[in-house]
Protein backbone atom coordinates (compact mmCIF):
# COMPACT_ATOMS: atom_id res chain seq x y z
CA UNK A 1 -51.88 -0.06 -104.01
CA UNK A 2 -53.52 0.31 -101.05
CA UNK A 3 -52.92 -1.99 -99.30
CA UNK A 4 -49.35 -1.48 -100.01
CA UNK A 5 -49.53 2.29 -98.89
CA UNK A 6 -51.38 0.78 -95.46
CA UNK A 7 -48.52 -1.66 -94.77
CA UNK A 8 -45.81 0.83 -95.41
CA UNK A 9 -47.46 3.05 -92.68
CA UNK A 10 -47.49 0.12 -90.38
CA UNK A 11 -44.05 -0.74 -90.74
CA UNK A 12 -42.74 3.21 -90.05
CA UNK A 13 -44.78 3.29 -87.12
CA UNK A 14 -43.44 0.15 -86.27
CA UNK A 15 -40.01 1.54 -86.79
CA UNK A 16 -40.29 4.75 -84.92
CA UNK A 17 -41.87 2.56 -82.06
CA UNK A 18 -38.67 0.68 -82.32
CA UNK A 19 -36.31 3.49 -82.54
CA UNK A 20 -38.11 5.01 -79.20
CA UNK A 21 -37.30 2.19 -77.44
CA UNK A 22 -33.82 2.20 -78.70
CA UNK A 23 -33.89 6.04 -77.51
CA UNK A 24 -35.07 4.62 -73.75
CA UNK A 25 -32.41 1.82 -73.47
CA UNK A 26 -29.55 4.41 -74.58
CA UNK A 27 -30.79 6.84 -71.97
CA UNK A 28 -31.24 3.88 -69.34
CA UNK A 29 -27.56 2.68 -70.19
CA UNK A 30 -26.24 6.47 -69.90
CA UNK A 31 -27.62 6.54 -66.58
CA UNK A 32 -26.02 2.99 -65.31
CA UNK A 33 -23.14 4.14 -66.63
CA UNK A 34 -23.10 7.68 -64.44
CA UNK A 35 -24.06 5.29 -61.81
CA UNK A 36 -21.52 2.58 -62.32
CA UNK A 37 -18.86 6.08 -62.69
CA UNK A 38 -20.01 7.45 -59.34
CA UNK A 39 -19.67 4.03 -57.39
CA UNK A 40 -16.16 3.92 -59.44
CA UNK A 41 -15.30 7.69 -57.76
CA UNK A 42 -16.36 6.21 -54.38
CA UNK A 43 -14.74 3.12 -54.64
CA UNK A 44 -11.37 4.76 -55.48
CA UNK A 45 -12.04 7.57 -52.50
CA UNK A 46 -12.88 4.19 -50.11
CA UNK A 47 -9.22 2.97 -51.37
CA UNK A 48 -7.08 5.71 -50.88
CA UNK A 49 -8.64 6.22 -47.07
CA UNK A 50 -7.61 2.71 -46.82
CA UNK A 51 -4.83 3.03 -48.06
CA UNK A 52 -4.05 5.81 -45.80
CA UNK A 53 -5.29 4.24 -42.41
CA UNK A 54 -2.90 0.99 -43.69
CA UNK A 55 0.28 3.97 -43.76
CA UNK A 56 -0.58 5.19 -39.87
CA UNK A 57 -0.90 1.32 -39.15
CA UNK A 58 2.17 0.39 -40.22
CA UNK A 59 3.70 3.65 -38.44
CA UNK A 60 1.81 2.32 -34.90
CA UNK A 61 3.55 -0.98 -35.80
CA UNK A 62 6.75 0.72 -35.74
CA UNK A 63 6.15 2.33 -32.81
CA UNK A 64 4.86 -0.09 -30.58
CA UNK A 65 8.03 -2.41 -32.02
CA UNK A 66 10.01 -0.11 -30.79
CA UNK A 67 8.42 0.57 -27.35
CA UNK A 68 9.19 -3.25 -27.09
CA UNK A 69 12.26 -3.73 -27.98
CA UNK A 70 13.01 -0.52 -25.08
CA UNK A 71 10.59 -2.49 -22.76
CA UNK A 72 12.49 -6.07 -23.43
CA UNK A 73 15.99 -3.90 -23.02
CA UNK A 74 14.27 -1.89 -19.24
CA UNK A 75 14.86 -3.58 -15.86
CA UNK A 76 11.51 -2.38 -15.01
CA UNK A 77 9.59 -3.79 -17.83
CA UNK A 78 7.51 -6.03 -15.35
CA UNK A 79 6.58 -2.96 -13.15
CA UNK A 80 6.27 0.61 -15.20
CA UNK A 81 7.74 1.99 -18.52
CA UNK A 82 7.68 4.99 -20.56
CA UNK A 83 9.56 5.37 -24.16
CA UNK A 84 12.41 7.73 -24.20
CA UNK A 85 10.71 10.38 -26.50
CA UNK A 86 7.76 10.96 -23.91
CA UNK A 87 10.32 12.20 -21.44
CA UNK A 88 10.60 15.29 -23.24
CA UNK A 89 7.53 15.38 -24.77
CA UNK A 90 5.03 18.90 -23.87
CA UNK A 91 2.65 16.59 -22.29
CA UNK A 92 4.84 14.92 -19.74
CA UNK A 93 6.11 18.15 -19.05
CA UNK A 94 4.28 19.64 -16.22
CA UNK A 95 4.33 16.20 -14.44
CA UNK A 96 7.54 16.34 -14.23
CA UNK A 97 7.47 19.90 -12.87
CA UNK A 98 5.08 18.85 -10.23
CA UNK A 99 6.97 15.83 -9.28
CA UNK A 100 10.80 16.70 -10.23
CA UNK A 101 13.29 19.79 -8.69
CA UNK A 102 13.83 22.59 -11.45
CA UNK A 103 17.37 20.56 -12.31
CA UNK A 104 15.71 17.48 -12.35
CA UNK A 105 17.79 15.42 -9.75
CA UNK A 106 15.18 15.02 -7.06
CA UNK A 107 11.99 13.40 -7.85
CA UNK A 108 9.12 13.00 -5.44
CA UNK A 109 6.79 10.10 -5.78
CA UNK A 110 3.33 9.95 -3.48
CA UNK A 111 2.25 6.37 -2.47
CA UNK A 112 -1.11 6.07 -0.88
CA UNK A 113 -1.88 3.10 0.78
CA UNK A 114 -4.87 0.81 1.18
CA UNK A 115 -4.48 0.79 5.13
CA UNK A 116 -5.17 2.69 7.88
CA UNK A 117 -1.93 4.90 7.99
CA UNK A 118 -1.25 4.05 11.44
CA UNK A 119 -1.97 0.51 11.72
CA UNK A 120 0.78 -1.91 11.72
CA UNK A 121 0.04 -3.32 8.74
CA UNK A 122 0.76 -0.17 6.58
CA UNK A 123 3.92 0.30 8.73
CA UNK A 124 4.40 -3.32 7.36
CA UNK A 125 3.77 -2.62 3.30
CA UNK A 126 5.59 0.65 3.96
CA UNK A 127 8.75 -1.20 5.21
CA UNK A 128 8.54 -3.71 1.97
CA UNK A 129 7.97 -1.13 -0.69
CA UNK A 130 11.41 0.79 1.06
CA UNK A 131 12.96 -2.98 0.57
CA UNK A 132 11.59 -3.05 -3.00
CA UNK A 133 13.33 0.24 -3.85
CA UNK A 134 16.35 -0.45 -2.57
CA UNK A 135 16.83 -3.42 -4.36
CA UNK A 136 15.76 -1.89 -7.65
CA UNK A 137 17.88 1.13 -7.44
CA UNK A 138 20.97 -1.72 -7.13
CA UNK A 139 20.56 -3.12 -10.94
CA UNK A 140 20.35 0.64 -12.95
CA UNK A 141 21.85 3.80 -13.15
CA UNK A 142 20.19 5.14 -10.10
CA UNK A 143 22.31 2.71 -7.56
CA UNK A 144 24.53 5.60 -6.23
CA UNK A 145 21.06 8.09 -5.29
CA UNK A 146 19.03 8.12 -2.18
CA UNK A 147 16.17 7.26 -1.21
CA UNK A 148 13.90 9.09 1.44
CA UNK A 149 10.57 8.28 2.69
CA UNK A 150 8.75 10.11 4.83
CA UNK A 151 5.06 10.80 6.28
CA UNK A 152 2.79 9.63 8.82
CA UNK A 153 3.13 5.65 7.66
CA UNK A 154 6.94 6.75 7.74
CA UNK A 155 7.46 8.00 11.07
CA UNK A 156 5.18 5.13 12.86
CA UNK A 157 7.35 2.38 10.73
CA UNK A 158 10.28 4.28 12.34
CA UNK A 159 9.11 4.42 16.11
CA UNK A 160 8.39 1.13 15.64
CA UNK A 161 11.65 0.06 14.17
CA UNK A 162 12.92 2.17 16.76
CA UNK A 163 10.93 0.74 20.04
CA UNK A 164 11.69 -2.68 18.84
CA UNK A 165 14.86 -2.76 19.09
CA UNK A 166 15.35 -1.03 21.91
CA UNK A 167 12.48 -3.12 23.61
CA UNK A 168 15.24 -6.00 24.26
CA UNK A 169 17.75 -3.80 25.66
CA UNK A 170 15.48 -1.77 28.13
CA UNK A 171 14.34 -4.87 29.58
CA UNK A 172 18.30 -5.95 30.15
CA UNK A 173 18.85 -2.73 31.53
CA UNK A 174 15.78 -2.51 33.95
CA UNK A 175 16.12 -5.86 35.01
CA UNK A 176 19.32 -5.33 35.85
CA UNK A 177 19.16 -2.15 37.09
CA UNK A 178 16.22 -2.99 39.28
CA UNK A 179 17.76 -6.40 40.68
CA UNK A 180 20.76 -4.22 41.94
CA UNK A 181 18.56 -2.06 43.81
CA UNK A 182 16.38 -4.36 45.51
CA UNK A 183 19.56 -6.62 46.67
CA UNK A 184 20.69 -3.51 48.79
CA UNK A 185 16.93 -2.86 49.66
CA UNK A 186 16.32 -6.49 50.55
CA UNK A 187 19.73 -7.59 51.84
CA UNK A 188 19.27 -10.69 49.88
CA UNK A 189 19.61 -12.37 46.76
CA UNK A 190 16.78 -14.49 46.65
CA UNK A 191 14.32 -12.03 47.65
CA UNK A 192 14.86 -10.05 44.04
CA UNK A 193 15.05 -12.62 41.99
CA UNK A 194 11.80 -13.68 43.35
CA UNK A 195 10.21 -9.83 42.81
CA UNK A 196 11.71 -10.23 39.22
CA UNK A 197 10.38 -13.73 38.38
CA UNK A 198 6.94 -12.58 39.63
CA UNK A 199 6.96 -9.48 38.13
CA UNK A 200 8.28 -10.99 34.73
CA UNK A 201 5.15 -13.10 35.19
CA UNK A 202 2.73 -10.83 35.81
CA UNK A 203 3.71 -9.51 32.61
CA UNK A 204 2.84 -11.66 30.25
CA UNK A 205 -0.46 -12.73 32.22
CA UNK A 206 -1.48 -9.11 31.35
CA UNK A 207 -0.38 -8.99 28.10
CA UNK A 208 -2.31 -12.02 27.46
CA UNK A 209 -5.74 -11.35 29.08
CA UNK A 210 -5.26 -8.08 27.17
CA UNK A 211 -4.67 -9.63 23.71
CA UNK A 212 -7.83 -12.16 25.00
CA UNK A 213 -10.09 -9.42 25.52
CA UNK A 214 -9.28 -7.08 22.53
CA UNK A 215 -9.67 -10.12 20.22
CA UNK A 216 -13.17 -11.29 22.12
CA UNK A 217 -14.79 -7.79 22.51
CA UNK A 218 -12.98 -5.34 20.03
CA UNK A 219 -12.48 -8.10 17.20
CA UNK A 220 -8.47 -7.14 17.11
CA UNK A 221 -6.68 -9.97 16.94
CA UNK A 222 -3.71 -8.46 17.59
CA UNK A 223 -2.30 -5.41 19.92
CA UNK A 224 -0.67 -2.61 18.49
CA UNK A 225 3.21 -2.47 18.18
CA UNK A 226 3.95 0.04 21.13
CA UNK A 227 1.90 -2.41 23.36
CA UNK A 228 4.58 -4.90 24.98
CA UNK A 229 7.13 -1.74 25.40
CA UNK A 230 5.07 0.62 27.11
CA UNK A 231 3.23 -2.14 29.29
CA UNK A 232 6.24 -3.99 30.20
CA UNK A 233 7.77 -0.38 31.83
CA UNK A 234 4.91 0.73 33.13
CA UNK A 235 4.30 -2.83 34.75
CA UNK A 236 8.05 -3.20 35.83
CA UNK A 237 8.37 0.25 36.96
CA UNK A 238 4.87 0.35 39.60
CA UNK A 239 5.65 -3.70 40.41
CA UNK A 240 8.92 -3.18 41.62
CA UNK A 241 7.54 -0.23 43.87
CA UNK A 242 4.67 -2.11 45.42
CA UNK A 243 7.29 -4.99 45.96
CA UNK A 244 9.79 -2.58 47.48
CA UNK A 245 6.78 -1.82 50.12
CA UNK A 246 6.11 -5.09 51.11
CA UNK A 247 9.29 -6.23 51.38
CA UNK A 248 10.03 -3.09 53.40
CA UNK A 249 7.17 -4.30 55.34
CA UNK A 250 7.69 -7.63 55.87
CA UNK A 251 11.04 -6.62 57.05
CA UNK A 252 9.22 -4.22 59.97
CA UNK A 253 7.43 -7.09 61.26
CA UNK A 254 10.79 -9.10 61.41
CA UNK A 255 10.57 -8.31 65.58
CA UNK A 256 6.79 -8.96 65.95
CA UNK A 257 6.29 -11.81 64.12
CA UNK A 258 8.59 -14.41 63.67
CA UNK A 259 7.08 -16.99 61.79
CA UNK A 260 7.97 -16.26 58.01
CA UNK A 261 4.58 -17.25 56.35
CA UNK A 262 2.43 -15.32 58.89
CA UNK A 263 4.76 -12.54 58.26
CA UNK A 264 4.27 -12.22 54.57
CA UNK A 265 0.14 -12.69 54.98
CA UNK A 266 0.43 -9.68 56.73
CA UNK A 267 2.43 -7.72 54.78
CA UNK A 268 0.78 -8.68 51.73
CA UNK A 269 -2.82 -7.86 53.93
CA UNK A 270 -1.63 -4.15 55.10
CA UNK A 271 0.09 -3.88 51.83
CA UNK A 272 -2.56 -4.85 49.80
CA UNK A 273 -5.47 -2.73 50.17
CA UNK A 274 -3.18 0.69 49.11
CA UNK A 275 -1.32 -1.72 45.94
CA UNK A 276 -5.11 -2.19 44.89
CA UNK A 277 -6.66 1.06 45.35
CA UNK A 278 -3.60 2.94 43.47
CA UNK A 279 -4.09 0.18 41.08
CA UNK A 280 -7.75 0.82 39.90
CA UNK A 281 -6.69 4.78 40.23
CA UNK A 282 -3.99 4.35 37.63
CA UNK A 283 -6.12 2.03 35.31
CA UNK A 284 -8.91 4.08 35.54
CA UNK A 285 -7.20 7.03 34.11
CA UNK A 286 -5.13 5.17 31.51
CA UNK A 287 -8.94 4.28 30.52
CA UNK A 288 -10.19 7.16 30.23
């Protein structure tokens, strides 16, 4: 009996050791399961933000399929474009306010260029971004509107422009001009043809040994645009002078010396010495 009594005590302790455990592993499980529930809640929340981010996807898909198909459509899709509805958006607005007349039909655009605003080669870039426009303006809706370009780049293309082709019909005209006058100061026709020849010379010896010496000691390898004009007057203009006073010389000494070489040696001799000294006067003030 008791030993009966001792084994049913063993096997309800064993049982309530067995239904504690039972207790743990329920609670354990209960637990997981909260877990496994909160992952579940975060899971879902993960899914509808991606589902959410996939919606304002596929509405940038739409949009930039649109901007292309505009783009494909634009003459200036190579260059610059800008979809229809940010023309009138708020924050194009005060762009075009800064940049466009109150009814919108003038528009000013501001170029700055990577040159010296003076230098020929702006005046250059400046004269093929006006060629540019032009040409664009022919293939869309703004072929009938002008196109004006001004400012400092501007106004040197134009003197240029301006200097060039008049360069070719000043030196008709001079030459011309100034052959006339020395035949009735000369009384001969070879006499001012010969002035002109040397003078045309004398010229382009200058303009050379000046383009030699800015490229050796200034490291320009080229003269500026206003160059040949101004030096081809101002070269003319004193030349023919100083050849107007020898000849006016030489024809003085007609009565004292009759030998033609000796003649000219000593008009170029008394001549000479005043050609030079106004000479260095007028270059050294150009200099400085």
């Amino acid at each position: 009996m008791t030993s009966s009594g001792t084994k049913l005590v063993s096997g309800a302790q064993s049982v309530a050791s067995a239904s504690t455990q039972v207790n743990t592993g329920v609670q354990e499980m209960s637990a997981k399961l909260k877990q496994v529930q909160s992952q579940t809640k975060q899971l879902q929340a993960g899914l509808t933000t991606a589902n959410e981010s996939l919606g304002k996807i596929g509405k940038g898909t739409a949009t930039v399929n649109a901007y292309l198909k505009e783009l494909q459509s634009s003459y200036v899709g190579n260059d610059f474009y800008m979809p229809k509805s940010q023309l009138s958006s708020s924050t194009f607005k005060p762009s075009m306010d800064a940049y466009m007349s109150s009814n919108r039909k003038i528009a000013e655009i501001t170029v700055v260029l990577d040159h010296d605003p003076s230098s020929t080669k702006a005046a250059n870039q400046l004269n093929q971004i006006t060629s540019d426009v032009h040409a664009k303006l022919k293939h869309g809706t703004l072929k009938n509107d002008k196109v004006k370009i001004g400012g400092e780049t501007s106004q040197t293309a134009d003197l240029q422009k301006l200097a060039n082709s008049d360069f070719k019909r000043t030196v008709v005209i001079m030459l011309v001009g100034i052959g006339i006058a020395l035949m009735f100061v000369t009384r001969s026709l070879i006499q001012p043809m010969t002035i002109i020849g040397t003078l045309t010379v004398a010229y382009y010896s200058a303009l050379s040994i000046t383009k030699w010496l800015s490229a050796t000691f200034l490291s320009q390898s080229l003269l500026t645009w206003n160059t040949p004009f101004f030096s081809f007057i101002m070269l003319i203009a004193l030349g023919t002078d100083y050849s107007i006073f020898l000849m006016m010389r030489y024809r003085d000494d007609a009565g004292t010396i009759q030998d033609v070489r000796k003649r000219i040696i000593n008009s170029s001799a008394l001549i000479g010495t005043t050609v030079i000294s106004a000479a260095i006067i007028l270059g050294g003030t150009f200099a400085a």
